[in-house]
N, C-alpha and C. Protein backbone atom coordinates (compact mmCIF):
# COMPACT_ATOMS: atom_id res chain seq x y z
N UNK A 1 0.84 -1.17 0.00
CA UNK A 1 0.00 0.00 0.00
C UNK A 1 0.89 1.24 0.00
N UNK A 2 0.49 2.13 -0.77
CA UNK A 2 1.35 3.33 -0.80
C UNK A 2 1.03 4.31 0.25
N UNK A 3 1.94 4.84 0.42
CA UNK A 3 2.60 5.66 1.70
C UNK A 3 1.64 6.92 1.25
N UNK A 4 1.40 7.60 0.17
CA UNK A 4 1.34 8.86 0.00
C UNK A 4 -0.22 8.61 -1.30
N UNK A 5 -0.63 9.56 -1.37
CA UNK A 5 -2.42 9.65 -1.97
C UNK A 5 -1.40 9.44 -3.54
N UNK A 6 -2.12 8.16 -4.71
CA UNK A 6 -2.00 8.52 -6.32
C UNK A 6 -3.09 9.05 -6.26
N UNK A 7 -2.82 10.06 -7.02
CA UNK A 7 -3.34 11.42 -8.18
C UNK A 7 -4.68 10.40 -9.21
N UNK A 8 -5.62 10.54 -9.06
CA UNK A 8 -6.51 9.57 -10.38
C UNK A 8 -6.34 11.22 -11.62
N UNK A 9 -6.82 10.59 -12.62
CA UNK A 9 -6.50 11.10 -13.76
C UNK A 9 -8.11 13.02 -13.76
N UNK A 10 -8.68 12.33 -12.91
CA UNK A 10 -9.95 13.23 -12.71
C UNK A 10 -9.11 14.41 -11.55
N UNK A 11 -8.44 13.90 -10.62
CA UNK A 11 -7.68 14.64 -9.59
C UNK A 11 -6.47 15.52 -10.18
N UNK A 12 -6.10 15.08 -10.85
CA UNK A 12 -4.53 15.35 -11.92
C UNK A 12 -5.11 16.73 -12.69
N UNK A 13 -6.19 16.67 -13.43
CA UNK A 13 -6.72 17.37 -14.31
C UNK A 13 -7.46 18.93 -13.72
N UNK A 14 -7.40 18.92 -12.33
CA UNK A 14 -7.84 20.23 -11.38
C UNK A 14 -6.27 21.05 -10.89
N UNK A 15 -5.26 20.40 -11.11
CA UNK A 15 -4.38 21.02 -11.28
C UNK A 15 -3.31 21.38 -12.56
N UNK A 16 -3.15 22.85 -12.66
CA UNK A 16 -3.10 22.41 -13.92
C UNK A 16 -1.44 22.20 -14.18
N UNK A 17 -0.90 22.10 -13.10
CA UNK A 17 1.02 21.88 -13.17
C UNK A 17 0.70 20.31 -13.64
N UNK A 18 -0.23 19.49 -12.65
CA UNK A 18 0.35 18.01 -12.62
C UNK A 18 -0.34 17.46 -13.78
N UNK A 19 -1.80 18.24 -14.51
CA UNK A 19 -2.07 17.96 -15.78
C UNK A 19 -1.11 17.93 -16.98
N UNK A 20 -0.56 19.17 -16.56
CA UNK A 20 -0.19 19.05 -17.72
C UNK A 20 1.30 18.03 -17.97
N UNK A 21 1.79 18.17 -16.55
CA UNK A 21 2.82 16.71 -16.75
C UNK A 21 2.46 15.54 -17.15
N UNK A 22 1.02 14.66 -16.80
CA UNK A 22 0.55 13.94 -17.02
C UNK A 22 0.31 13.49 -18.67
N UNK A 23 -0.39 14.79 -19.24
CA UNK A 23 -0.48 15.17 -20.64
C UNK A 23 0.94 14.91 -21.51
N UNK A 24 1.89 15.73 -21.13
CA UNK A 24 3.45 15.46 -21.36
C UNK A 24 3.80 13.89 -21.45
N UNK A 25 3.74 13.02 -20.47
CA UNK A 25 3.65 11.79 -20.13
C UNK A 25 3.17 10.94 -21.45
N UNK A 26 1.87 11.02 -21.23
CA UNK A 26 1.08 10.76 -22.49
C UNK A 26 1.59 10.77 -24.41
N UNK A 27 1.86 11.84 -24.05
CA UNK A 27 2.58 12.36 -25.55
C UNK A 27 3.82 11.43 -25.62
N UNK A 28 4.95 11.80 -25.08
CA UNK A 28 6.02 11.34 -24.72
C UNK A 28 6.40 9.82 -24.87
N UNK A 29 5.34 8.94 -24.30
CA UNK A 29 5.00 7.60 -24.42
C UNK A 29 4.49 7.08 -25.64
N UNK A 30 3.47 7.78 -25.86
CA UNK A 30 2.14 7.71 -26.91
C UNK A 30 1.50 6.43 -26.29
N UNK A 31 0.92 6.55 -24.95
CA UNK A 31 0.25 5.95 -24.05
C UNK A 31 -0.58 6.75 -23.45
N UNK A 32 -1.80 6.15 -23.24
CA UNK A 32 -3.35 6.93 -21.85
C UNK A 32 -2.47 6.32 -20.26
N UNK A 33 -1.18 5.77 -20.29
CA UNK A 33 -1.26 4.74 -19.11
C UNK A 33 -0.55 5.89 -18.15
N UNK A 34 -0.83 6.43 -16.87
CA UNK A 34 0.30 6.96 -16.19
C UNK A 34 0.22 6.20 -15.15
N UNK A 35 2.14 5.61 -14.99
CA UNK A 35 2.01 4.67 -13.77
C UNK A 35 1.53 5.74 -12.44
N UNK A 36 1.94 3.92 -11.62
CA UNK A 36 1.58 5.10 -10.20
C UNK A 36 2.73 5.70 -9.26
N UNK A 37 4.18 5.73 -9.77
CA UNK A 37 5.10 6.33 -9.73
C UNK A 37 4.92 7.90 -9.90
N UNK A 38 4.17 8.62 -10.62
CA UNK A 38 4.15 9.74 -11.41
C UNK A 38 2.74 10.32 -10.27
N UNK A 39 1.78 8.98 -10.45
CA UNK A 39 0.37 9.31 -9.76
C UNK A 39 1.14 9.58 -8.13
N UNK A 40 2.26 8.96 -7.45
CA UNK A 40 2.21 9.79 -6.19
C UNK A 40 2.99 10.92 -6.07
N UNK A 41 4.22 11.21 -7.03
CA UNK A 41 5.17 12.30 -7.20
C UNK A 41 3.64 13.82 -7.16
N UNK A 42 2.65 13.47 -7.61
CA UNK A 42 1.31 13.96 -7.93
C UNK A 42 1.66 15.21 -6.32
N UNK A 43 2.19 14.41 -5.37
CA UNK A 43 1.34 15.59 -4.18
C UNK A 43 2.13 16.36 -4.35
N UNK A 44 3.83 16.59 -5.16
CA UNK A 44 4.41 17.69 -4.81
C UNK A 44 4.76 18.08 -6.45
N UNK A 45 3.86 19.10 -6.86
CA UNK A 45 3.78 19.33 -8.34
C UNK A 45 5.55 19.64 -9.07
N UNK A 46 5.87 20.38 -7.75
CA UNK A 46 7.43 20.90 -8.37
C UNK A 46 8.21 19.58 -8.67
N UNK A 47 8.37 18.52 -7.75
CA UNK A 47 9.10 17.52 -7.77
C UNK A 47 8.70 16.74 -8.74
N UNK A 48 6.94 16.26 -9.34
CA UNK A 48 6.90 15.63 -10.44
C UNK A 48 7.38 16.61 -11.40
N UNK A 49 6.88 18.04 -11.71
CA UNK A 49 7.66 18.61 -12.88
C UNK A 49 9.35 18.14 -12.94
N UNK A 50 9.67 17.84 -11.73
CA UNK A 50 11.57 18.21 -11.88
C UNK A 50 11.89 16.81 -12.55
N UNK A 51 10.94 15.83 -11.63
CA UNK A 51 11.47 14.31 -12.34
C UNK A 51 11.82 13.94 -13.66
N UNK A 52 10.10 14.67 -14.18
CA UNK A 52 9.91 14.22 -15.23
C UNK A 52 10.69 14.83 -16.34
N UNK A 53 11.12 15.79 -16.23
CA UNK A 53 11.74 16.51 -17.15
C UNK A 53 13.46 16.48 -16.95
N UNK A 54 13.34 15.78 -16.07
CA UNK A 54 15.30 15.35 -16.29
C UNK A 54 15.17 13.73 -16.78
N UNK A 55 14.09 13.21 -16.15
CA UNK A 55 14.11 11.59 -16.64
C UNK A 55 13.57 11.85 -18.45
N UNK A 56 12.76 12.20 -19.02
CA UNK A 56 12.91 12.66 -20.03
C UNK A 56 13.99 13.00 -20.89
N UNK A 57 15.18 13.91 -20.34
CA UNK A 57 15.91 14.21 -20.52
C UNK A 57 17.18 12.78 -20.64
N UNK A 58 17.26 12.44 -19.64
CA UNK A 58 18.15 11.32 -19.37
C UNK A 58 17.49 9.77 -20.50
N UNK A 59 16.64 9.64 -20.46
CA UNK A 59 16.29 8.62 -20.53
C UNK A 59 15.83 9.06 -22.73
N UNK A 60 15.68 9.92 -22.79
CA UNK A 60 15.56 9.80 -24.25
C UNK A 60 16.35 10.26 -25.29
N UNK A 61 16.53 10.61 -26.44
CA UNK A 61 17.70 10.13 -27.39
C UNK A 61 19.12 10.74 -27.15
N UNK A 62 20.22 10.17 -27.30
CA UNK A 62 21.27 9.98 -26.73
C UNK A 62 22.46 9.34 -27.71
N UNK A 63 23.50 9.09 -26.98
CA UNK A 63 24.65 8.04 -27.41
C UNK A 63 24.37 6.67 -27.30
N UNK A 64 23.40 6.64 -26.11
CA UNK A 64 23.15 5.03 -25.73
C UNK A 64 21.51 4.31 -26.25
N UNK A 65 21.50 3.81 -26.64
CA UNK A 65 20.49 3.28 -27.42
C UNK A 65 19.34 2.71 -25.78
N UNK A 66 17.83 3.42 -26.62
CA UNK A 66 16.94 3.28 -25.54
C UNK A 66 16.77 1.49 -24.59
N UNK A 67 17.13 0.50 -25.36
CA UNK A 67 17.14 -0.32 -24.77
C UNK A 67 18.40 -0.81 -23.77
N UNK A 68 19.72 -0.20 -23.76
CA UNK A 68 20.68 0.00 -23.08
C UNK A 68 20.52 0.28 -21.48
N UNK A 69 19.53 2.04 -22.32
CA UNK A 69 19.23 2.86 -21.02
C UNK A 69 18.44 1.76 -20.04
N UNK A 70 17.38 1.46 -20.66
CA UNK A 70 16.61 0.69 -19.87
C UNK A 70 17.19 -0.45 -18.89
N UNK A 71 18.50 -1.27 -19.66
CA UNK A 71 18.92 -2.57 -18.52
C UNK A 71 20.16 -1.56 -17.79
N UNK A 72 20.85 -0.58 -17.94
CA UNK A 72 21.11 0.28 -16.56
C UNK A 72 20.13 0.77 -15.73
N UNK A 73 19.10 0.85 -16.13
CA UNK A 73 18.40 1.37 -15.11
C UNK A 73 17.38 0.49 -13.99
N UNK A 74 17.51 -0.94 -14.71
CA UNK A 74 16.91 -2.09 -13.92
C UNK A 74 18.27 -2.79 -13.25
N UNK A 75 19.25 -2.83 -13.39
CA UNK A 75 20.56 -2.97 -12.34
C UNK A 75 20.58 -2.37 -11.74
N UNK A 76 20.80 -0.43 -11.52
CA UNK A 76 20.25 -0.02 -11.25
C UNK A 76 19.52 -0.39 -9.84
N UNK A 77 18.54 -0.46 -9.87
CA UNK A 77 16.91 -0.68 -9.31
C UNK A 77 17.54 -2.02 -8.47
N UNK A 78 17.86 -3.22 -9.55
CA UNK A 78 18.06 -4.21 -8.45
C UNK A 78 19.08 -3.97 -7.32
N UNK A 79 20.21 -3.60 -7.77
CA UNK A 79 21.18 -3.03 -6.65
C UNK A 79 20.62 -2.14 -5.45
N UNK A 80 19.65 -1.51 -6.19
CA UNK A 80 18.94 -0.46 -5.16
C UNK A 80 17.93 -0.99 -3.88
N UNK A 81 17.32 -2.48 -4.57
CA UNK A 81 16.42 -2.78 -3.64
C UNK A 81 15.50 -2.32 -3.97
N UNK A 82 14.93 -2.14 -5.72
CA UNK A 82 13.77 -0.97 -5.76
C UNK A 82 12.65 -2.03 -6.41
N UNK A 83 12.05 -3.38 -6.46
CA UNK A 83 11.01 -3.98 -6.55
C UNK A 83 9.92 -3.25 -7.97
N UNK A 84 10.06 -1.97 -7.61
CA UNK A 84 8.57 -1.01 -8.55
C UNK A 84 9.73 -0.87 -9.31
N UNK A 85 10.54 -0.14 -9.29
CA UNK A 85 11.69 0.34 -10.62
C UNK A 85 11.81 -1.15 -11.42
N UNK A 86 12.29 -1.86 -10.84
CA UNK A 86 12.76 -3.25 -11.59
C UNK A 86 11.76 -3.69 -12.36
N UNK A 87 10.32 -3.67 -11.61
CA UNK A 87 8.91 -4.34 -12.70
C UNK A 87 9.16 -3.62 -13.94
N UNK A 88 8.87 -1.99 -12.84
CA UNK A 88 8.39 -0.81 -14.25
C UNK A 88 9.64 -1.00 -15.41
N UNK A 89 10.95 -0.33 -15.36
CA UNK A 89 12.06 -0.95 -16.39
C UNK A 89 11.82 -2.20 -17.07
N UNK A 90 11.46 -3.08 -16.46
CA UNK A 90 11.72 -4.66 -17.24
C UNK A 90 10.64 -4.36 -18.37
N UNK A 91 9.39 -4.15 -18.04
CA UNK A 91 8.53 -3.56 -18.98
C UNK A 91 8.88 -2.65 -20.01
N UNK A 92 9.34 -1.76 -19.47
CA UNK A 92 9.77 -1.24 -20.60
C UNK A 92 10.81 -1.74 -21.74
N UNK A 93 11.94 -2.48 -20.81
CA UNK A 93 13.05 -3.25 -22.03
C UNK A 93 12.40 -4.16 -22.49
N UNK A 94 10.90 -4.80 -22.23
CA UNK A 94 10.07 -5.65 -23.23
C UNK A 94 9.57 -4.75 -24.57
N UNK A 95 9.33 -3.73 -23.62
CA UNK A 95 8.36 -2.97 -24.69
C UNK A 95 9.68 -2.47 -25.90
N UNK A 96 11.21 -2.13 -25.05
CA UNK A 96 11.74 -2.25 -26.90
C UNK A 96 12.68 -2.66 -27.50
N UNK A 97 12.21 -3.95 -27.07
CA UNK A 97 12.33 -5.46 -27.87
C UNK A 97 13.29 -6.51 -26.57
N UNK A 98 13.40 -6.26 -25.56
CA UNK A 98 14.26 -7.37 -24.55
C UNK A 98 13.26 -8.69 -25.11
N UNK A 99 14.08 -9.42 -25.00
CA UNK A 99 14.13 -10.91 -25.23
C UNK A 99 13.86 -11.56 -23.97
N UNK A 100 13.31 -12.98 -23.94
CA UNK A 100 13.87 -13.93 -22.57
C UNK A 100 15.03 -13.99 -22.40
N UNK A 101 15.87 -14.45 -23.82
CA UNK A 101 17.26 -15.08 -23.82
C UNK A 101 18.04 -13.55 -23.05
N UNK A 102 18.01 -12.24 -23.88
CA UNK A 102 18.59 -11.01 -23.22
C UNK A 102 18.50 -11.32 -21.93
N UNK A 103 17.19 -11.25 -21.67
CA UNK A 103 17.15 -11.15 -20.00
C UNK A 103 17.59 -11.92 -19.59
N UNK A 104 17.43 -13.32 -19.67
CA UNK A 104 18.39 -14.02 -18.85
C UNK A 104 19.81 -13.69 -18.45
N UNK A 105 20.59 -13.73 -20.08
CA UNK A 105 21.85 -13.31 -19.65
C UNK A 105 22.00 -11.93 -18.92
N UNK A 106 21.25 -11.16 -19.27
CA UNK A 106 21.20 -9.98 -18.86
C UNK A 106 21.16 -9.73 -17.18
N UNK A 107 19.98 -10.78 -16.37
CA UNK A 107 20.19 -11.28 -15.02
C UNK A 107 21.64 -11.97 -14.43
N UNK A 108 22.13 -12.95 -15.56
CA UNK A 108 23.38 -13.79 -14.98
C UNK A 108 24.46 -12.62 -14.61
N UNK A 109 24.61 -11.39 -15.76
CA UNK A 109 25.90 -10.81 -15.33
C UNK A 109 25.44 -9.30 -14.14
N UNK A 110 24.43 -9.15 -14.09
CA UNK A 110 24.56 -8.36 -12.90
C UNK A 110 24.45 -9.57 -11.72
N UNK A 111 24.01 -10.49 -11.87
CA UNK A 111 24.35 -11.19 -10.44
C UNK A 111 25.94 -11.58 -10.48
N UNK A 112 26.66 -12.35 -11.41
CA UNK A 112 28.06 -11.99 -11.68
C UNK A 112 28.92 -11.04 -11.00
N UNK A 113 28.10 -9.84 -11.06
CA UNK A 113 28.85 -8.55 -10.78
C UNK A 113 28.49 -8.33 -9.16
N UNK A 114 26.93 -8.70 -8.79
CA UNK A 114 27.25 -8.51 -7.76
C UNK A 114 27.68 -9.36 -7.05
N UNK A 115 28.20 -10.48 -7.35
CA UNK A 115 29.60 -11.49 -6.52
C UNK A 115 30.29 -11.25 -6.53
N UNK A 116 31.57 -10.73 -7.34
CA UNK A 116 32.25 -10.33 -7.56
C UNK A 116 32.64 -8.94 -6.78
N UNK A 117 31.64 -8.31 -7.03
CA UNK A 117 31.82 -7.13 -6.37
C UNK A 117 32.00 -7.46 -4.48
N UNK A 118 30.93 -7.73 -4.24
CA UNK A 118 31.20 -8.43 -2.82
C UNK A 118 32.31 -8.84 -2.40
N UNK A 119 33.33 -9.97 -3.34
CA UNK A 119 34.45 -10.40 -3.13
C UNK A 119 35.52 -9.83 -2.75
N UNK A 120 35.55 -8.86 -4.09
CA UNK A 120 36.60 -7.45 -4.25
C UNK A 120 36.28 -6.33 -3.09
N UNK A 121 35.48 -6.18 -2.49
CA UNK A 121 34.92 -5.46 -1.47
C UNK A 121 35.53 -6.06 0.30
N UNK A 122 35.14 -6.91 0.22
CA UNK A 122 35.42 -8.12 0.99
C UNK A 122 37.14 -8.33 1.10
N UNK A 123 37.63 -8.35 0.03
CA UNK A 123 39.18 -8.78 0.47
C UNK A 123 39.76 -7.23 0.32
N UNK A 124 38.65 -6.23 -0.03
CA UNK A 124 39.82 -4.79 -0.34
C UNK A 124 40.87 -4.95 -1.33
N UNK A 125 40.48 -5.41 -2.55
CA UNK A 125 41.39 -5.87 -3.24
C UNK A 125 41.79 -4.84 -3.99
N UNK A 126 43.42 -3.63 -4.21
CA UNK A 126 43.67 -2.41 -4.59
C UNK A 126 43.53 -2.29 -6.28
N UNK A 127 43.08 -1.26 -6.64
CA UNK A 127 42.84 -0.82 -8.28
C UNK A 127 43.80 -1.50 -8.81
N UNK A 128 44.31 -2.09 -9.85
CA UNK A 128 45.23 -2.53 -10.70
C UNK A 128 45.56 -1.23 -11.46
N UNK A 129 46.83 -0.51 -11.13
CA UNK A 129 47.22 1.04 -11.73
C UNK A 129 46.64 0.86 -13.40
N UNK A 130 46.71 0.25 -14.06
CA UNK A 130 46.35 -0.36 -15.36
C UNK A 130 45.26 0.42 -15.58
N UNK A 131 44.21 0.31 -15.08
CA UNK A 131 42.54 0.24 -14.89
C UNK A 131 42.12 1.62 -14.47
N UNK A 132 43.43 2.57 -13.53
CA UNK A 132 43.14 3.86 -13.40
C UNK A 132 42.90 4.82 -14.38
N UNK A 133 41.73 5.71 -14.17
CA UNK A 133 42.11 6.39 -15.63
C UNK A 133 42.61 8.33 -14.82
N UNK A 134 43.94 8.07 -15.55
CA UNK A 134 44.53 9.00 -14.63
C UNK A 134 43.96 10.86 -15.37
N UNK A 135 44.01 11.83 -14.07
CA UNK A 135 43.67 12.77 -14.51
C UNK A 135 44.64 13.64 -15.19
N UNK A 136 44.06 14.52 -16.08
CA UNK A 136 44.45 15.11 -17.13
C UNK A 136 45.09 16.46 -16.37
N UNK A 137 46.29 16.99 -17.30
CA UNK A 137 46.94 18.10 -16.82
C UNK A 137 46.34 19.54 -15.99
């Protein structure tokens, strides 16, 4: 159960900051769907405006191809402990074009990494100077 009131689309539409983010949303997607991520950001209009318009920013065209963005941002999420991020992302890297087979492997090497990482954490094991990328003059 959520902590904080979602916004229904009738509630959204009496204000007109979080309408029109909502609207934005809409376009943006070319979806009627607004999760309920967006529906609780709803109580503090400034903070959904700020989200949405840097995740927008971040998350659309780029160097890194949209399905990229998407499995950083569900590692991401899993590292984070974030359950809603991980659904919502995975959905989306279905929606453009993740595979089973992707995902699978795609699961094996962040769990990979986070063994590994643990290990290297665990023994304090020092940078290999190699691997530094040293700063510039």
């Amino acid at each position: 159960m959520a902590t904080v009131k979602l916004w229904s689309d009738a509630e959204a539409e009496t204000d007109p900051r979080i309408g029109a983010v909502f609207a934005d949303i809409r376009a943006t997607r070319g979806s009627d769907f607004i999760n309920n991520f967006w529906r609780g950001l709803a109580n503090d209009p400034a903070l959904l405006e700020r989200t949405w318009s840097v995740l927008k920013t971040v998350m659309g065209p780029g160097t890194l191809d949209p399905l990229t963005k998407e499995l950083v941002y569900i590692a991401v999420s899993i590292a984070n402990g974030c359950p809603y991020c991980i659904h919502s992302h995975t959905a989306a890297a279905r929606a453009k074009g993740l595979t089973d087979a992707q995902h699978g492997e795609f699961l094996a090497v962040v769990g990979m990494a986070n063994q590994t990482n643990a290990l290297v954490n665990g023994m304090q094991i020092p940078v290999d100077p190699a691997f530094r990328v040293e700063e510039g003059p």
